[in-house]
N, C-alpha and C. Protein backbone atom coordinates (compact mmCIF):
# COMPACT_ATOMS: atom_id res chain seq x y z
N UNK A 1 -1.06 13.99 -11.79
CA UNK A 1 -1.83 13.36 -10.72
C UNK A 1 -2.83 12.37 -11.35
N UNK A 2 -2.90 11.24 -11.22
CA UNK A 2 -4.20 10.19 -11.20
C UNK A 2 -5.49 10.28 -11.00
N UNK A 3 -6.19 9.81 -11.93
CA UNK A 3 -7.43 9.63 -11.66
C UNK A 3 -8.11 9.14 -10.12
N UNK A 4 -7.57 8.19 -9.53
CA UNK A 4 -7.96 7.36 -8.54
C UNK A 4 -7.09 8.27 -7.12
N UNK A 5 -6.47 9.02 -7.50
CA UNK A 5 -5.78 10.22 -6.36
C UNK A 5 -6.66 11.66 -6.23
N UNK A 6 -7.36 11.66 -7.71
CA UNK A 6 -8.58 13.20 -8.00
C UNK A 6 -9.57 12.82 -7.08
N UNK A 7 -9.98 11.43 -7.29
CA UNK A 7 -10.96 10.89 -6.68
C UNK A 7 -10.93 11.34 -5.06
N UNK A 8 -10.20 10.42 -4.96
CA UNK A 8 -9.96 10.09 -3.01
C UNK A 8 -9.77 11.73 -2.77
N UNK A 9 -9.10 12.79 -3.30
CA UNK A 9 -9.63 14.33 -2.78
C UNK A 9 -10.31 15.11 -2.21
N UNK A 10 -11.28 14.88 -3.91
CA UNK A 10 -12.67 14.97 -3.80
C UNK A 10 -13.59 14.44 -2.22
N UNK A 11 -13.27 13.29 -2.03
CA UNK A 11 -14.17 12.66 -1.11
C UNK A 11 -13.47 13.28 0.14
N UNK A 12 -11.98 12.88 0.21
CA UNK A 12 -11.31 13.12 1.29
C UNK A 12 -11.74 14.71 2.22
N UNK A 13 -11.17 15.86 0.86
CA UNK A 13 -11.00 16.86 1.49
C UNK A 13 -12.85 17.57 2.18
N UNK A 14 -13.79 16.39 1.54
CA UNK A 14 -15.10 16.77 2.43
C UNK A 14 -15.09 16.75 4.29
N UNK A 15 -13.91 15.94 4.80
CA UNK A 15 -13.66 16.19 5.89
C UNK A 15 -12.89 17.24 6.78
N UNK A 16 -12.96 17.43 8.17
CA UNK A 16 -13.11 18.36 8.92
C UNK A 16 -13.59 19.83 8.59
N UNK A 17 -15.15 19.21 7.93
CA UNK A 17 -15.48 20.55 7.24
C UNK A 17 -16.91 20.50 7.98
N UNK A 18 -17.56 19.55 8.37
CA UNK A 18 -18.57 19.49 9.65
C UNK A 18 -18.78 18.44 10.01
N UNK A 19 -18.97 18.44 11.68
CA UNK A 19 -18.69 17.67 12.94
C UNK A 19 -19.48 16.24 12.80
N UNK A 20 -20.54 16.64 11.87
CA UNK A 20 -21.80 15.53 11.86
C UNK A 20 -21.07 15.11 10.92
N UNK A 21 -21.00 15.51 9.88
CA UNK A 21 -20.66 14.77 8.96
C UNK A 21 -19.28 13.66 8.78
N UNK A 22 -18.33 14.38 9.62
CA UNK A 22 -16.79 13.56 10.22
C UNK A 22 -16.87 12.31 11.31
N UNK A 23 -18.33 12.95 12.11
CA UNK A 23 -18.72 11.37 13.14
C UNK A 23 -19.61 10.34 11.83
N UNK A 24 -20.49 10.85 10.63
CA UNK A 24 -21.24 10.34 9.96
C UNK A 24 -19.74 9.01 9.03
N UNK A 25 -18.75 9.92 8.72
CA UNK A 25 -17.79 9.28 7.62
C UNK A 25 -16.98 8.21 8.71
N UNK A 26 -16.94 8.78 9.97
CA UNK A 26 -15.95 7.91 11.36
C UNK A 26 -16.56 6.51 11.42
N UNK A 27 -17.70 6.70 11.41
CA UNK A 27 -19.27 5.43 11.68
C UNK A 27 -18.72 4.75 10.70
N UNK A 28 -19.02 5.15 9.49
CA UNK A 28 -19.22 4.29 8.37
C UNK A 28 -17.88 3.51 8.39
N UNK A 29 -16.59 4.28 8.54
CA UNK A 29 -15.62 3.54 8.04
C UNK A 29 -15.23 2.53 9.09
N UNK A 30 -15.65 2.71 10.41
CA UNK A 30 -15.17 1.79 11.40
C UNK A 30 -16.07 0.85 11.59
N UNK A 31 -17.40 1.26 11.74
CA UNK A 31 -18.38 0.73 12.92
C UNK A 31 -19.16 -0.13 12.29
N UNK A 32 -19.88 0.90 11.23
CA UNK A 32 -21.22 0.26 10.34
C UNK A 32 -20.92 -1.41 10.16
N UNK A 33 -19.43 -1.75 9.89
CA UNK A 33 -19.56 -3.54 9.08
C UNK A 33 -19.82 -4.52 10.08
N UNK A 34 -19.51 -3.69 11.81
CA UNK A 34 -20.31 -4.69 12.77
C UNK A 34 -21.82 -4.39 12.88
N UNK A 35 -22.28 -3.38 12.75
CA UNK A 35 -24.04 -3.49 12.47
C UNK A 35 -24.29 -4.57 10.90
N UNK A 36 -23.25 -4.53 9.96
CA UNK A 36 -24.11 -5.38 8.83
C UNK A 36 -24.07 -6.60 9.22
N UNK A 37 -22.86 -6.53 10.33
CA UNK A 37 -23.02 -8.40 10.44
C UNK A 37 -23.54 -8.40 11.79
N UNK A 38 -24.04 -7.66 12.56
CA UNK A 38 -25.31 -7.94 13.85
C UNK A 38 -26.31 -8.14 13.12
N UNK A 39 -27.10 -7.66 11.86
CA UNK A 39 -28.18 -7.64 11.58
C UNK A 39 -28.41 -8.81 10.68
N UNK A 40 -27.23 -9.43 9.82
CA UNK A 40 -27.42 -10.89 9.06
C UNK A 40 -27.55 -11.92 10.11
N UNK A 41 -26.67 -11.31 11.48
CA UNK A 41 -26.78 -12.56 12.35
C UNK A 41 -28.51 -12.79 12.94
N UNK A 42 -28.93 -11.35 13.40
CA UNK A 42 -30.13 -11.64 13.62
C UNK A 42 -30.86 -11.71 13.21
N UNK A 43 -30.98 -11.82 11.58
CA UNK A 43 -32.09 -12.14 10.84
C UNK A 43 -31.78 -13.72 10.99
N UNK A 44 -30.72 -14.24 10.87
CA UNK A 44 -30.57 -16.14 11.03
C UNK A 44 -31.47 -16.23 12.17
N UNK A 45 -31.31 -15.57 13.27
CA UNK A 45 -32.10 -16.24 14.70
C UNK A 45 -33.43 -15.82 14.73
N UNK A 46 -33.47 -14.69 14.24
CA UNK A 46 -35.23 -14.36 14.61
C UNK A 46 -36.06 -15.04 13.19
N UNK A 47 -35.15 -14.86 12.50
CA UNK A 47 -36.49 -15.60 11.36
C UNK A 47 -36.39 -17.18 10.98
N UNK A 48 -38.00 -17.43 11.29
CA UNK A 48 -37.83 -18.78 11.25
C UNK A 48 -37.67 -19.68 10.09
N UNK A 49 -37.86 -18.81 8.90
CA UNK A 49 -37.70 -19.81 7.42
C UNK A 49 -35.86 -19.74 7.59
N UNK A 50 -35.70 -21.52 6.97
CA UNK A 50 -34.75 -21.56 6.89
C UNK A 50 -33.72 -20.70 5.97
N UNK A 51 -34.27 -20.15 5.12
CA UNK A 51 -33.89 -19.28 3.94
C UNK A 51 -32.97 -17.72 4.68
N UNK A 52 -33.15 -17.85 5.44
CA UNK A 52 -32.22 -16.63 6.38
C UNK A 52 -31.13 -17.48 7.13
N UNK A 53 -30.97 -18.72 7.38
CA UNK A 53 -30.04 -19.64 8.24
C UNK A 53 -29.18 -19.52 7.05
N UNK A 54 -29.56 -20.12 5.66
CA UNK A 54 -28.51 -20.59 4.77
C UNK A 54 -27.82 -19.16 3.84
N UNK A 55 -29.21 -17.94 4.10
CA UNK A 55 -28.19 -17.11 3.53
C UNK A 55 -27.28 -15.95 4.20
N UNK A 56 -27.39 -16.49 5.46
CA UNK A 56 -26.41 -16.19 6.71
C UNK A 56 -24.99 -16.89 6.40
N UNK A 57 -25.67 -18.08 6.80
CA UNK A 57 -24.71 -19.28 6.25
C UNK A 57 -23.48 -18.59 5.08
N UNK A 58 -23.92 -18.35 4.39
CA UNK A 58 -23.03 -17.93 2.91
C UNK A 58 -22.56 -16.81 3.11
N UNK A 59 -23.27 -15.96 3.26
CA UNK A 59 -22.55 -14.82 3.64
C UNK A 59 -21.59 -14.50 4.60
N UNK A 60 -21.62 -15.38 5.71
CA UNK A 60 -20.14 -15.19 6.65
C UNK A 60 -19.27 -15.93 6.28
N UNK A 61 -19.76 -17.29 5.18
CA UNK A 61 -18.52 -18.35 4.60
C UNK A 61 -18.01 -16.98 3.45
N UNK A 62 -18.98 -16.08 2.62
CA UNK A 62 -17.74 -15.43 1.81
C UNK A 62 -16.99 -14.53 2.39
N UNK A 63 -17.48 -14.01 3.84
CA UNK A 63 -16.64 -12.77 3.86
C UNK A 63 -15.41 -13.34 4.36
N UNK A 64 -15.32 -14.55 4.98
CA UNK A 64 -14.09 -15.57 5.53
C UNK A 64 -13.30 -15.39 4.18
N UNK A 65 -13.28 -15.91 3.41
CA UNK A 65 -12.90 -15.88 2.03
C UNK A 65 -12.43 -14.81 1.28
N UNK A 66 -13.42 -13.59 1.63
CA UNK A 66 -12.80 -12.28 1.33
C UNK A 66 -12.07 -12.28 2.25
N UNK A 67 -11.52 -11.71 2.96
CA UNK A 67 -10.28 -12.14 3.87
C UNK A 67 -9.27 -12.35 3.82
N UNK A 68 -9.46 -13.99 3.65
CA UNK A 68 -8.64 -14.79 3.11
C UNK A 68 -7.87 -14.72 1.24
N UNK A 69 -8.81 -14.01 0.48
CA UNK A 69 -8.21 -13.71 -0.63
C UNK A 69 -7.52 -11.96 -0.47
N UNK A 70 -7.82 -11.39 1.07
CA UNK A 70 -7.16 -9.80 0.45
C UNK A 70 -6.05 -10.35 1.10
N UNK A 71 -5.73 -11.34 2.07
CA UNK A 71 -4.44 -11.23 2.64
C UNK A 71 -3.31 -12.11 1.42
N UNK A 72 -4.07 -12.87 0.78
CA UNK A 72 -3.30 -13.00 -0.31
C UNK A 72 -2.79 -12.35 -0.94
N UNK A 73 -3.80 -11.17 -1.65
CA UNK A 73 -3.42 -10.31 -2.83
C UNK A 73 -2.41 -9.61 -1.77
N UNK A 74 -2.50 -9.18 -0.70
CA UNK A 74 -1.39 -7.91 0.25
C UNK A 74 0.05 -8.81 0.17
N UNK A 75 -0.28 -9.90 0.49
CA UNK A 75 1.23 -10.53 0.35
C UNK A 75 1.98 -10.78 -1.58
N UNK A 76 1.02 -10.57 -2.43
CA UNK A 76 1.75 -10.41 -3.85
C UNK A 76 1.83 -8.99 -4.00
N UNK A 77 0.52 -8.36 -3.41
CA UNK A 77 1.09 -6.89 -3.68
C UNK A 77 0.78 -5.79 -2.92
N UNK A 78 1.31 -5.00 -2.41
CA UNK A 78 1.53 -4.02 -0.88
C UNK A 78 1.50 -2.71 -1.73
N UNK A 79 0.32 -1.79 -1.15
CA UNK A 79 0.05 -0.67 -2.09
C UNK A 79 0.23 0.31 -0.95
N UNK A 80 0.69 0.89 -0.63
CA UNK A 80 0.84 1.87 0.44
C UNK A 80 -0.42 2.88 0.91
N UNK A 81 -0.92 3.20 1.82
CA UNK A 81 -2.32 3.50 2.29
C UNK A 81 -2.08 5.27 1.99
N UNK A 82 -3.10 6.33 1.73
CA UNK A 82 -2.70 7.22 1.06
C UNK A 82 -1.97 8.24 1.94
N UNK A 83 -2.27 8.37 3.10
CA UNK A 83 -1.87 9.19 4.22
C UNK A 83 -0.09 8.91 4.11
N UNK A 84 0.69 7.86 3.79
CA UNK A 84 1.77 7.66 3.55
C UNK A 84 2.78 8.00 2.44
N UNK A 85 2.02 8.36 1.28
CA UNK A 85 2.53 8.95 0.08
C UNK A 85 2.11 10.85 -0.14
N UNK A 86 0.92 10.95 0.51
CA UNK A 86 0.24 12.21 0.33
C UNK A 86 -0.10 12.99 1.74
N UNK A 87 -0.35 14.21 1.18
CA UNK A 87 -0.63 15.13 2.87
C UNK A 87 -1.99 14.88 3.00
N UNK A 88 -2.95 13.71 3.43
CA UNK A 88 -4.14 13.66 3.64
C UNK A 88 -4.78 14.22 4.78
N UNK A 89 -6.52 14.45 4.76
CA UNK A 89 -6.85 14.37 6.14
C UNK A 89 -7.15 13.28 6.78
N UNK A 90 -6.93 12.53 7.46
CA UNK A 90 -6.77 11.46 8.08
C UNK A 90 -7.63 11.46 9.59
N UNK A 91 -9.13 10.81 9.62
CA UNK A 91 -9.55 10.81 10.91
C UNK A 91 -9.74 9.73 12.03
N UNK A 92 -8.96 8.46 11.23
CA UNK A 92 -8.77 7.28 12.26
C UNK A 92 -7.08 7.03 11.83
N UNK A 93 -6.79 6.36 13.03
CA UNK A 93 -5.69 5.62 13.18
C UNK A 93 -5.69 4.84 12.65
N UNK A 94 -4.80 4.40 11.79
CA UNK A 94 -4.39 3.22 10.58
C UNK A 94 -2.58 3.20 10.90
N UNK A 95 -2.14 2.07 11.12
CA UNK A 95 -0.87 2.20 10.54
C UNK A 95 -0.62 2.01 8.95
N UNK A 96 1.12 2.89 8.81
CA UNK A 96 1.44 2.66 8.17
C UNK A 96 2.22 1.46 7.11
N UNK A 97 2.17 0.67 7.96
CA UNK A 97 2.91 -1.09 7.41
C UNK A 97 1.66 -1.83 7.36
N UNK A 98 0.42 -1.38 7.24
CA UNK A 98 -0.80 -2.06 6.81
C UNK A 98 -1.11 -1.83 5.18
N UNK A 99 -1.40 -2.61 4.42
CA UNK A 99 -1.78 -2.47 2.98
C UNK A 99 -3.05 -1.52 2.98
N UNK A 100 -2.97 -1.28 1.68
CA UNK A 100 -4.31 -0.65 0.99
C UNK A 100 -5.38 -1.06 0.27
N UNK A 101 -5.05 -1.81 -0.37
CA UNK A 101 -5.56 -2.50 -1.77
C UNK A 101 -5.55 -4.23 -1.43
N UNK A 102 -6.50 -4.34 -1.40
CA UNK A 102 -7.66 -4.16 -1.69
C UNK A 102 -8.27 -4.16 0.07
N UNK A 103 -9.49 -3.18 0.12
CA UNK A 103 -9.78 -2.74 1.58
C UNK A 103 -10.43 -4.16 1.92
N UNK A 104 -10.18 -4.47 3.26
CA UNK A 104 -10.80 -5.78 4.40
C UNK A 104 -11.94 -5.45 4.65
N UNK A 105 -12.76 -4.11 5.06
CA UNK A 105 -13.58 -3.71 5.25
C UNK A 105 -14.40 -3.82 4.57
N UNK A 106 -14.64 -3.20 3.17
CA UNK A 106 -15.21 -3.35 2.13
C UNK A 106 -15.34 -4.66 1.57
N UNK A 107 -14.13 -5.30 0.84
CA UNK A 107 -14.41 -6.91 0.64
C UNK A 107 -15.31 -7.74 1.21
N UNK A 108 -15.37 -7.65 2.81
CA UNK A 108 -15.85 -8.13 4.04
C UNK A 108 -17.55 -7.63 3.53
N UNK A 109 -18.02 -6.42 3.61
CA UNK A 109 -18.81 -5.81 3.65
C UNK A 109 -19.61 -6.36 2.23
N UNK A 110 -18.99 -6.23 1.29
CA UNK A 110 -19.75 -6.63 -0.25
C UNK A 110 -19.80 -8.10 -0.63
N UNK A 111 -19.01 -8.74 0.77
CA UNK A 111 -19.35 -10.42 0.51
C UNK A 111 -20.23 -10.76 0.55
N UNK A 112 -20.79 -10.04 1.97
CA UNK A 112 -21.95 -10.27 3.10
C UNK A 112 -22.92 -9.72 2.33
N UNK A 113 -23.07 -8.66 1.93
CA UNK A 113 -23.95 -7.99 1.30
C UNK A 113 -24.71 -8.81 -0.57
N UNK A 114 -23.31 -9.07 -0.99
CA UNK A 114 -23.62 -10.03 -2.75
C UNK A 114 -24.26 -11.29 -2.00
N UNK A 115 -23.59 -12.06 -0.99
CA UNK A 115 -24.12 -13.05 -0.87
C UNK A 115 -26.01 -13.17 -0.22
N UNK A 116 -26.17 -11.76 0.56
CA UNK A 116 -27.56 -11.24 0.73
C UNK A 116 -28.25 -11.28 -0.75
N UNK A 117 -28.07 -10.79 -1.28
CA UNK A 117 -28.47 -10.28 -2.77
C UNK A 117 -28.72 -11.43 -3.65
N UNK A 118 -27.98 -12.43 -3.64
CA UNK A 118 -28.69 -13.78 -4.37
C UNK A 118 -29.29 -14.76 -4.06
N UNK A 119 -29.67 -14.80 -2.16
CA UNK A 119 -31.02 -14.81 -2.12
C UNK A 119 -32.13 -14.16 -2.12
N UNK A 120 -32.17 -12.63 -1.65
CA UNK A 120 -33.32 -12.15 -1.31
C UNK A 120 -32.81 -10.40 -2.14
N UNK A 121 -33.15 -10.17 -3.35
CA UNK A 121 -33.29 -9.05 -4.02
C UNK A 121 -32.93 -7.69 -3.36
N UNK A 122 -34.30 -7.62 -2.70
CA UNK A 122 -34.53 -6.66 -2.16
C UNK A 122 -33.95 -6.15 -0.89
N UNK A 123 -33.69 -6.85 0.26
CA UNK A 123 -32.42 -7.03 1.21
C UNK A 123 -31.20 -6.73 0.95
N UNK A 124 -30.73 -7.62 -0.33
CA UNK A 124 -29.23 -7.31 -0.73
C UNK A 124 -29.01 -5.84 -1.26
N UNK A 125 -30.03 -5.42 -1.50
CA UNK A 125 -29.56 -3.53 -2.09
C UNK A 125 -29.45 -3.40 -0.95
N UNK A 126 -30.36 -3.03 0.14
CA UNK A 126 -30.05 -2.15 1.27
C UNK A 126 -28.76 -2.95 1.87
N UNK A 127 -28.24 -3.90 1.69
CA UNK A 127 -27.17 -4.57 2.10
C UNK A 127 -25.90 -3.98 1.01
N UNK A 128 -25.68 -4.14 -0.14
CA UNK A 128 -24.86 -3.21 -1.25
C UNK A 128 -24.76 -1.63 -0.68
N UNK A 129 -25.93 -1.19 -0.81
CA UNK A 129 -25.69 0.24 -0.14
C UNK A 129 -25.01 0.68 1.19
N UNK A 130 -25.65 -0.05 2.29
CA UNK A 130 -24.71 0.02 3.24
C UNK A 130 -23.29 -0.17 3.10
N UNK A 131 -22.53 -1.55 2.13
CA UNK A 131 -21.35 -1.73 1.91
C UNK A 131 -20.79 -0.86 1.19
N UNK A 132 -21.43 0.14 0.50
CA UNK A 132 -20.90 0.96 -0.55
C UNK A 132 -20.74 2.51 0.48
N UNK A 133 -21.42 2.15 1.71
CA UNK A 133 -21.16 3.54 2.41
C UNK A 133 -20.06 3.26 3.27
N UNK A 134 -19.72 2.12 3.49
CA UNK A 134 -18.65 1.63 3.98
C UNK A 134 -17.40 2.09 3.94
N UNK A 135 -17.81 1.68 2.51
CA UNK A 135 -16.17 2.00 1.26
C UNK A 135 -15.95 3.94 0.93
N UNK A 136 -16.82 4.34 0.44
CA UNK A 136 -16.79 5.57 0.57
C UNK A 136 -16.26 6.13 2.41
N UNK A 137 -16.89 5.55 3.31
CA UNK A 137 -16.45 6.25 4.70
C UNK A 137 -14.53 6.14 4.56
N UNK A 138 -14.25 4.53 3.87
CA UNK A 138 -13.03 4.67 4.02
C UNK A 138 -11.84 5.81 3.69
N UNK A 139 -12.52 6.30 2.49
CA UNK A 139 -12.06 6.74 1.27
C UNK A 139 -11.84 8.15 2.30
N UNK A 140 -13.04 8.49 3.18
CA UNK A 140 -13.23 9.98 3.36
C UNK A 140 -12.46 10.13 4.82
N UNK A 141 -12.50 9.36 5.59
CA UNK A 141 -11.32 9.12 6.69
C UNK A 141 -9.46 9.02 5.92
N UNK A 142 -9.67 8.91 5.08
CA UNK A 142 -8.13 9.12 4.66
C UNK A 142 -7.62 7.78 4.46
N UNK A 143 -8.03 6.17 4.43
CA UNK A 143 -7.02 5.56 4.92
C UNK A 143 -6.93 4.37 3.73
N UNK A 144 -8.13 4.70 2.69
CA UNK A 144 -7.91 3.95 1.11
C UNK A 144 -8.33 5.16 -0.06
N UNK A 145 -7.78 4.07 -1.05
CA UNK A 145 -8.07 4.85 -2.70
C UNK A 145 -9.23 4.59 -2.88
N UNK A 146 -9.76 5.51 -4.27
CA UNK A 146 -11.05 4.20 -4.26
C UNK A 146 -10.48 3.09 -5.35
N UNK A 147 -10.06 2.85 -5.56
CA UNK A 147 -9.05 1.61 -6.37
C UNK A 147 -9.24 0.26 -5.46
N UNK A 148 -8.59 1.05 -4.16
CA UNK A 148 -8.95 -0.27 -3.08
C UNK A 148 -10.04 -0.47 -2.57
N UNK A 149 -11.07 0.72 -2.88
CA UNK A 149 -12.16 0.57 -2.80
C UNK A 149 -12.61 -0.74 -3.74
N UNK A 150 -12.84 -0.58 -4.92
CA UNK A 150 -13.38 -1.00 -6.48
C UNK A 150 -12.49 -2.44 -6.06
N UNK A 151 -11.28 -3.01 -5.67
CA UNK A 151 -10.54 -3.88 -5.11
C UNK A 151 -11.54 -4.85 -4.60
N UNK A 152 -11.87 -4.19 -3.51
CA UNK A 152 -12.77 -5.09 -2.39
C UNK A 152 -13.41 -5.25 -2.59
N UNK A 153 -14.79 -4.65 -3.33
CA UNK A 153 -15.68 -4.55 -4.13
C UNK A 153 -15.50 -5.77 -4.97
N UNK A 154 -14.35 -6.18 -6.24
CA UNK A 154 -14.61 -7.15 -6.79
C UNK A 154 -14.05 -8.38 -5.84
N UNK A 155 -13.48 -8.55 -5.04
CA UNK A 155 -13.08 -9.48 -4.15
C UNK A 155 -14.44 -10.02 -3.19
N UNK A 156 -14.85 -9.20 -2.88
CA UNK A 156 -16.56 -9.64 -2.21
C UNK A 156 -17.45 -10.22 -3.01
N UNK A 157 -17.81 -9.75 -4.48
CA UNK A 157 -18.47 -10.68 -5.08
C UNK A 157 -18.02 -12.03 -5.67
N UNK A 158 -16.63 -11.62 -5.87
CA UNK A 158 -16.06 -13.11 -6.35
C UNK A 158 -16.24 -14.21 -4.91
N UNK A 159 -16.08 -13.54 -3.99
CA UNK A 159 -15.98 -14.28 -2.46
C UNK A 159 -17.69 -15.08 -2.52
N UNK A 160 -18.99 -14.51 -2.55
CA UNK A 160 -19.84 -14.14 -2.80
C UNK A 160 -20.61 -15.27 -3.60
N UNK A 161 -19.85 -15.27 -4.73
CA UNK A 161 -20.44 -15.94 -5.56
C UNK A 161 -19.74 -17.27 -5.43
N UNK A 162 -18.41 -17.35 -5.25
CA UNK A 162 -17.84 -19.02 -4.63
C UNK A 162 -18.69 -19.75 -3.53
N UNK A 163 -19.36 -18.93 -2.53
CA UNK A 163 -20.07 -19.12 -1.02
C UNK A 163 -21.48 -20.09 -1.96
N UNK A 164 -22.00 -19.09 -2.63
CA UNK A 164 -23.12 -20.07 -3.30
C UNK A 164 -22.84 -21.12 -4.13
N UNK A 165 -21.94 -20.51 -4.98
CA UNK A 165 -21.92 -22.22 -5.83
C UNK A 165 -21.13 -23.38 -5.51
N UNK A 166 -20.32 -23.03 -4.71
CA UNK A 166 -19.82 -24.24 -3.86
C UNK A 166 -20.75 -25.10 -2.95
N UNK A 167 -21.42 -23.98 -2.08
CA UNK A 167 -22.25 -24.50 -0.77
C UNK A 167 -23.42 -24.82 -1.18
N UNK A 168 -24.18 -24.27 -2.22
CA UNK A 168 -25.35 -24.70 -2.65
C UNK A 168 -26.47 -25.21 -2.41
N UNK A 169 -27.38 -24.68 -1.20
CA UNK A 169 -27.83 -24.37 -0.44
C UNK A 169 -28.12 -25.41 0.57
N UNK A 170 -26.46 -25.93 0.81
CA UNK A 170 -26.16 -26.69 2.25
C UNK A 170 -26.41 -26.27 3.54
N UNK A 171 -27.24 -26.82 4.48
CA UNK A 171 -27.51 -26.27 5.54
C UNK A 171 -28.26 -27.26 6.43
């Protein structure tokens, strides 16, 4: 058995083991990445320094990008989601003809979040953390490795870091 299969276990088999904690892992893996991007959106509108417009700005140009680079990598390479190879516990609906590797969610999540992080320090952790509870919710709903975790993860900052040095603080 694999390292990156011990892993996803570990995390996995923490489910249907309590109710809070299975709605806590349900949240994270579905819900939470529309609160990270309600709350970048409303920091663009409520705050008036432009410095929240442009690092709004970047952060929805990388997660476009993350996106756009996982549907790439899925079309060179199709990793099968774990519930399909293994007897997982599984607490959302995923099909099976959907990739794994590298997660949309996560990528999405650590774009928004890296691209938080190189303007404003302190923001972008609680922005990383949230994306990192993201990825873990996935892991514990059954429906990635953490491989495709660590995937998305580097696909968001590469996304991330193209958003700034391309756009450069166009706005």
């Amino acid at each position: 058995m694999n390292l990156d299969f011990q892993i996803f276990q570990v995390i996995n088999n923490l489910a249907n083991k309590n109710i809070y904690l299975d709605w806590l892992g349900i949240f994270a893996a579905k819900y939470l990445i529309f609160i990270i991007v309600a709350v970048v959106l409303g920091l663009a509108i409520l705050k008036k320094d432009r410095i929240y417009k442009l690092m709004a700005f970047n952060a929805f140009v990388a997660a476009g990008w993350a996106w756009v680079i996982n549907n790439l990598i899925g079309l060179i390479y199709f990793r099968p989601r774990p519930f399909v190879n293994h007897e997982v516990l599984k607490l959302i609906q995923k099909s099976a003809l959907e990739k794994s590797f590298p997660s949309d969610h996560v990528a999405i999540s650590f774009a928004i979040a890296f691209a938080i992080y190189f303007y404003n320090k302190k923001l972008g952790i609680i922005f990383l953390i949230l994306a990192l509870i993201v990825g873990l919710g996935r892991i514990f709903v059954g429906v990635h490795y953490p491989l495709d975790i660590l995937g998305g993860i580097i696909v968001g900052l590469l996304s991330a870091f193209l958003a700034k040095r391309i756009l450069k603080n166009r706005l």
